[in-house]
Protein backbone atom coordinates (compact mmCIF):
# COMPACT_ATOMS: atom_id res chain seq x y z
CA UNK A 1 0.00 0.00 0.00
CA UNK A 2 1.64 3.23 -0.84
CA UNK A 3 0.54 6.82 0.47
CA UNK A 4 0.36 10.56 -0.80
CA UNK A 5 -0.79 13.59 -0.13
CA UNK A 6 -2.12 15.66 -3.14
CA UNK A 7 -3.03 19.78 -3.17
CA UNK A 8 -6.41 20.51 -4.35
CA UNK A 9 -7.17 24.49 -5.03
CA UNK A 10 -10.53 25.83 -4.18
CA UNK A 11 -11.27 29.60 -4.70
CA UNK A 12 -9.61 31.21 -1.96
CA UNK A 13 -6.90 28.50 -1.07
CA UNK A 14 -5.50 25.17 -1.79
CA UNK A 15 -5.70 22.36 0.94
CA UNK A 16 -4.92 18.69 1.44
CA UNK A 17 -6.16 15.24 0.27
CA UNK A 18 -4.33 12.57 1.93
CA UNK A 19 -4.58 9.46 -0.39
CA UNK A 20 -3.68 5.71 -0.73
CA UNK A 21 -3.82 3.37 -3.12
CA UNK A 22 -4.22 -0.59 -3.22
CA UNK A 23 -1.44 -2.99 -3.66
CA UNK A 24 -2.47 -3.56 -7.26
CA UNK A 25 -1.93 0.52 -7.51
CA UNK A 26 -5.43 1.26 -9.02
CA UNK A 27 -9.15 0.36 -8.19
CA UNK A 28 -12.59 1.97 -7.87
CA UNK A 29 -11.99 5.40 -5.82
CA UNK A 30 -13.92 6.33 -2.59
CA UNK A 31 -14.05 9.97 -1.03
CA UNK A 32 -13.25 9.45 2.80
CA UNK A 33 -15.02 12.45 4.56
CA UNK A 34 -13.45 12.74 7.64
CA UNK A 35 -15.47 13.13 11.29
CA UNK A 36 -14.82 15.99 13.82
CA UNK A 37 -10.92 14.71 14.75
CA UNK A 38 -9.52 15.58 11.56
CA UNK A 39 -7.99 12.83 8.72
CA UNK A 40 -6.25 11.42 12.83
CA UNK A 41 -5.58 7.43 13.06
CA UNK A 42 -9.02 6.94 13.21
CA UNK A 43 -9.73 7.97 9.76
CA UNK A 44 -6.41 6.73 8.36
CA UNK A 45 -7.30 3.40 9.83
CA UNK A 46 -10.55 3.21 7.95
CA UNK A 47 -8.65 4.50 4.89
CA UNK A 48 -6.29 1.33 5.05
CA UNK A 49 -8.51 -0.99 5.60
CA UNK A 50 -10.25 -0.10 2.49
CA UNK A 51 -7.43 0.61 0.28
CA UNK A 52 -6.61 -3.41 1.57
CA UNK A 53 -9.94 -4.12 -0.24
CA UNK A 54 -8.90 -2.50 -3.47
CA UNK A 55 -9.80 0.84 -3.13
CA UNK A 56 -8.37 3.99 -4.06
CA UNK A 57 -9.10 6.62 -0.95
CA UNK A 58 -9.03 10.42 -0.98
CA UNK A 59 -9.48 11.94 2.32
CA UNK A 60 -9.80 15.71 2.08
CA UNK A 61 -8.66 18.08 5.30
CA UNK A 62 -12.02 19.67 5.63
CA UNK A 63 -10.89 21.96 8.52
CA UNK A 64 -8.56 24.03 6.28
CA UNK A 65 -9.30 27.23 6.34
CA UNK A 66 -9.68 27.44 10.37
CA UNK A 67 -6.85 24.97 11.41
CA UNK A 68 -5.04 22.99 8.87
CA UNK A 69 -3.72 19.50 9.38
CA UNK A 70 -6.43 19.60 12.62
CA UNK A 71 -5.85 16.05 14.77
CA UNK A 72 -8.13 15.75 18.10
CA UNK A 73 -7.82 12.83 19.90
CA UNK A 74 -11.35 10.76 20.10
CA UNK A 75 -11.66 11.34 24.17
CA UNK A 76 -14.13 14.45 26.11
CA UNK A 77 -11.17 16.75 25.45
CA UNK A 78 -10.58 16.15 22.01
CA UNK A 79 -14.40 15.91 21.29
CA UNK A 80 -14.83 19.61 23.51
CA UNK A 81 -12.03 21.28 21.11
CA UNK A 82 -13.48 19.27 17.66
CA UNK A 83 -16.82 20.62 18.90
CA UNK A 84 -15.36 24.29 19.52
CA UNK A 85 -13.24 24.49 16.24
CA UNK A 86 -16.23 23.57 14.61
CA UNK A 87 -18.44 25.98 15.16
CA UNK A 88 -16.55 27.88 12.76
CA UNK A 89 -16.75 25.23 9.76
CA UNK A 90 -19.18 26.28 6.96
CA UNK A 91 -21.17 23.22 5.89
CA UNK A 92 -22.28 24.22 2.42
CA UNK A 93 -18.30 24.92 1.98
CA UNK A 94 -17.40 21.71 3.15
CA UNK A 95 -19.42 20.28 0.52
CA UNK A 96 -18.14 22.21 -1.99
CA UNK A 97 -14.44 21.12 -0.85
CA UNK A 98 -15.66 17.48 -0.82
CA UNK A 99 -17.19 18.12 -4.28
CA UNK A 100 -13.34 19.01 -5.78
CA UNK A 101 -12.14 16.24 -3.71
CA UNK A 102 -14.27 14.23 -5.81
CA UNK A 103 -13.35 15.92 -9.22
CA UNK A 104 -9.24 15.26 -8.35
CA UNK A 105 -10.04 11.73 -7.41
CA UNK A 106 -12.23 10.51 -10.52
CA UNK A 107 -9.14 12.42 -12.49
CA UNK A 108 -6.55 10.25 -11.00
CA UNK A 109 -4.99 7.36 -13.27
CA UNK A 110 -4.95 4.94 -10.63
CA UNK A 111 -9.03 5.15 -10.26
CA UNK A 112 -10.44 2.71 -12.50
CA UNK A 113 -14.55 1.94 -12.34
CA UNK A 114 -16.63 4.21 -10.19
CA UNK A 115 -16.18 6.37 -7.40
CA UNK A 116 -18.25 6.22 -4.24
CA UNK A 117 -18.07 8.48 -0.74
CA UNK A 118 -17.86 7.38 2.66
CA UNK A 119 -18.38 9.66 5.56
CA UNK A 120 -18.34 9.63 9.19
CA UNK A 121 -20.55 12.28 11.75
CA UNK A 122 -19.77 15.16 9.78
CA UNK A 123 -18.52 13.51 7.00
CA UNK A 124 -21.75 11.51 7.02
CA UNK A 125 -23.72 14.52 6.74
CA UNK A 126 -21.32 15.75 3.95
CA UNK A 127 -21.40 12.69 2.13
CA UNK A 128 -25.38 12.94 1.97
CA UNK A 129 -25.42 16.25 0.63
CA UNK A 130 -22.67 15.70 -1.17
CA UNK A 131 -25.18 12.82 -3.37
CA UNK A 132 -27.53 15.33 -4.10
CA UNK A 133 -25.26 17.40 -5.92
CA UNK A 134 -23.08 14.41 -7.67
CA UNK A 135 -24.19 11.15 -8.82
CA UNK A 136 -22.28 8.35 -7.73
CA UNK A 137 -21.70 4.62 -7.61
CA UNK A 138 -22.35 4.20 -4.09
CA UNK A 139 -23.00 6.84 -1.26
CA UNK A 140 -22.44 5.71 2.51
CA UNK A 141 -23.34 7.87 5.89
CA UNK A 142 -22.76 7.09 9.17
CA UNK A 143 -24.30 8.91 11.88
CA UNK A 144 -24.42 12.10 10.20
CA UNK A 145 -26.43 14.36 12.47
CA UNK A 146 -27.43 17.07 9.48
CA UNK A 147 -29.14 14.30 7.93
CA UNK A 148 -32.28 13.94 9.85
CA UNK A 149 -33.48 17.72 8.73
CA UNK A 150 -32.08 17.25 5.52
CA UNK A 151 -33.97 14.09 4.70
CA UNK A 152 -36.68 15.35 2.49
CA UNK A 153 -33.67 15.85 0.61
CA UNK A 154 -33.70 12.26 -0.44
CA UNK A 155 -35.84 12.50 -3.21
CA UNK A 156 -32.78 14.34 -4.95
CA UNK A 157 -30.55 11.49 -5.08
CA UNK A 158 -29.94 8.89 -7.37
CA UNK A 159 -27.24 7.09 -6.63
CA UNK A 160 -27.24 3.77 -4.39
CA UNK A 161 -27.14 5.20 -0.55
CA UNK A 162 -26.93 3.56 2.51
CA UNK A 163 -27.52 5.22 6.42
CA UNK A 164 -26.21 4.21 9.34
CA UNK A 165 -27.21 5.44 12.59
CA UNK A 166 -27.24 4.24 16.23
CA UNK A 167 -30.40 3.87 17.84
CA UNK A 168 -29.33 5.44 21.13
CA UNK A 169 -27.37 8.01 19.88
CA UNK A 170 -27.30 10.62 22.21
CA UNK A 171 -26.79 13.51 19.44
CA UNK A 172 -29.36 12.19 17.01
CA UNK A 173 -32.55 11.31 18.49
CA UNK A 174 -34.30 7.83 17.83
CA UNK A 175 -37.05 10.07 16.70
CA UNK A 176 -34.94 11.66 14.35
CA UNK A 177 -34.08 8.75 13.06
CA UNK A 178 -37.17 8.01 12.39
CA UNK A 179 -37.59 10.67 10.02
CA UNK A 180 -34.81 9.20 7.92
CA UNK A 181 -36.61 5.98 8.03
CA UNK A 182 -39.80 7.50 6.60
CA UNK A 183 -38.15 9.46 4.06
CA UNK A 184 -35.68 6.20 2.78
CA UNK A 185 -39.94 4.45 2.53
CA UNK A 186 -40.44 3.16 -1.09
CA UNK A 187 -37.17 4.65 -2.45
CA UNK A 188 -35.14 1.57 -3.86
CA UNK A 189 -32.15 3.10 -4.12
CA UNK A 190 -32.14 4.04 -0.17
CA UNK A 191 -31.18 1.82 2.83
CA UNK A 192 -31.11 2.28 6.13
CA UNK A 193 -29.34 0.66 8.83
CA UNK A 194 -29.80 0.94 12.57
CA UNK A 195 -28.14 -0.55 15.63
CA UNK A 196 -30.63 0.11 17.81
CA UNK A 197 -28.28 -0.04 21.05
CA UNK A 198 -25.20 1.78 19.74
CA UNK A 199 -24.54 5.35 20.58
CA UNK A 200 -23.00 7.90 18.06
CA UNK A 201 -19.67 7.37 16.48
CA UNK A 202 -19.87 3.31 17.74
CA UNK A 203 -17.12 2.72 14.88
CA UNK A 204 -14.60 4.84 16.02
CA UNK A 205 -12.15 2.58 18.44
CA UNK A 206 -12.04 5.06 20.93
CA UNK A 207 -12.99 3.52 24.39
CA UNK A 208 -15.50 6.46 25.07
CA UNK A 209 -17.36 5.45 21.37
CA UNK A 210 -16.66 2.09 20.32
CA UNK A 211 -19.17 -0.95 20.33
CA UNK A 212 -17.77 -3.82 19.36
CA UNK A 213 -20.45 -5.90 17.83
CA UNK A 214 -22.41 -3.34 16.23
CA UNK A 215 -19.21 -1.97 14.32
CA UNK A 216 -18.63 -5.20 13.19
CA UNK A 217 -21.87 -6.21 12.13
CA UNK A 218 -22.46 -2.31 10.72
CA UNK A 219 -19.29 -2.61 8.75
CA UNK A 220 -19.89 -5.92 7.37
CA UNK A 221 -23.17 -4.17 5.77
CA UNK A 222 -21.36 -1.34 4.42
CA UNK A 223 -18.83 -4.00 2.83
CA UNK A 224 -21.67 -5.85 1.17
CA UNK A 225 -23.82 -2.60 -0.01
CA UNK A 226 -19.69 -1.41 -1.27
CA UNK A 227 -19.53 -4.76 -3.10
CA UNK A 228 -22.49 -4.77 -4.55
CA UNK A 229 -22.71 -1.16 -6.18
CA UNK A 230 -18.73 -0.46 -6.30
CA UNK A 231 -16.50 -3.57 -6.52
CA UNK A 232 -12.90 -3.76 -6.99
């Protein structure tokens, strides 16, 4: 697996997109959005796993503009000074970053086949706007906690999307949930995916986020929904 990072300009600045690429050195591409902590191990960790599959991943540095390079550690302090920092961060911009993210990856020789996005809490929320703008192979969001106001915005995507959310998040209400489940109702191109036990972020390894069984179970549907729409 080799790494890079790659410059990407945007109207009023240039920032990072931290890539790698599969042993084979090309495959189907996937836009990593990154959560709160920044493109930290977390994030990379996903990244290599999934470049181990055969994928090409970008992961754009979304915080930029207010503190480039930005690493938090996944713990209360780390969440208190993600949480702070981004207070600042402009969704709609952060789309539009993820959106030339997208345009540098599909340009890339080493993508070959279709390019998909993958985001986490913010990034979730990014990647799901993100599909309404751009069609794609495959769209996946996890836990994205703009989503649940947003979902009437369903009806604007195309592409193959899957949601993932934790039924006892403590951010995203089961009842807002809910209203993604209503809106994904008689859309075949729409999945959703709840652990109704996990909290927010259950994925991420940190101690004060991670469950266990419902990552593994959550990430072995995100594989199959990745296989089926994108495979390497």
């Amino acid at each position: 697996m080799r790494t890079r990072i790659d410059e990407v300009t945007a109207h009023d600045g240039s920032f990072d997109v931290h890539l790698w690429l599969p042993e084979a050195g090309r495959g189907p591409g996937i836009l990593l959005i990154q959560e709160l902590f920044g493109v930290g191990p977390q994030l990379r960790r996903v990244a290599e796993r999934l470049a181990g599959d055969g994928y090409v991943v970008a992961a754009p540095d979304l915080f930029w503009r207010l503190r480039p390079g930005w690493q938090a550690e996944p713990d209360e302090a780390g969440l208190a000074a993600s949480l702070e920092l981004a207070t600042g961060f402009d969704l709609p911009q952060g789309v539009a970053d993820c959106a030339l993210a997208m345009a540098h990856l599909r340009g890339l020789t080493e993508v070959t086949g279709g390019t998909g996005s993958l985001g986490f809490c913010l990034g979730g929320s990014i990647a799901f706007m993100l599909a309404t703008q751009i069609e794609q192979a495959a769209v996946l969001s996890f836990y994205g906690s703009a989503v649940p106001e947003a979902a009437g915005l369903t009806e604007r995507i195309d592409s193959p999307l899957l949601l993932v959310f934790g039924g006892s998040d403590p951010y995203i209400s089961r009842a807002r949930v809910a209203l993604v489940e209503r809106a994904a109702e008689g859309r075949p191109n729409v999945r959703t995916h709840i652990e109704e036990e996990a909290g927010h972020a259950f994925l991420n390894e940190a101690p004060m986020f991670r469950d266990p069984a419902a990552a593994e179970r959550a990430w072995g549907v995100a594989m199959a929904f990745l296989t089926e729409h994108l495979p390497t």
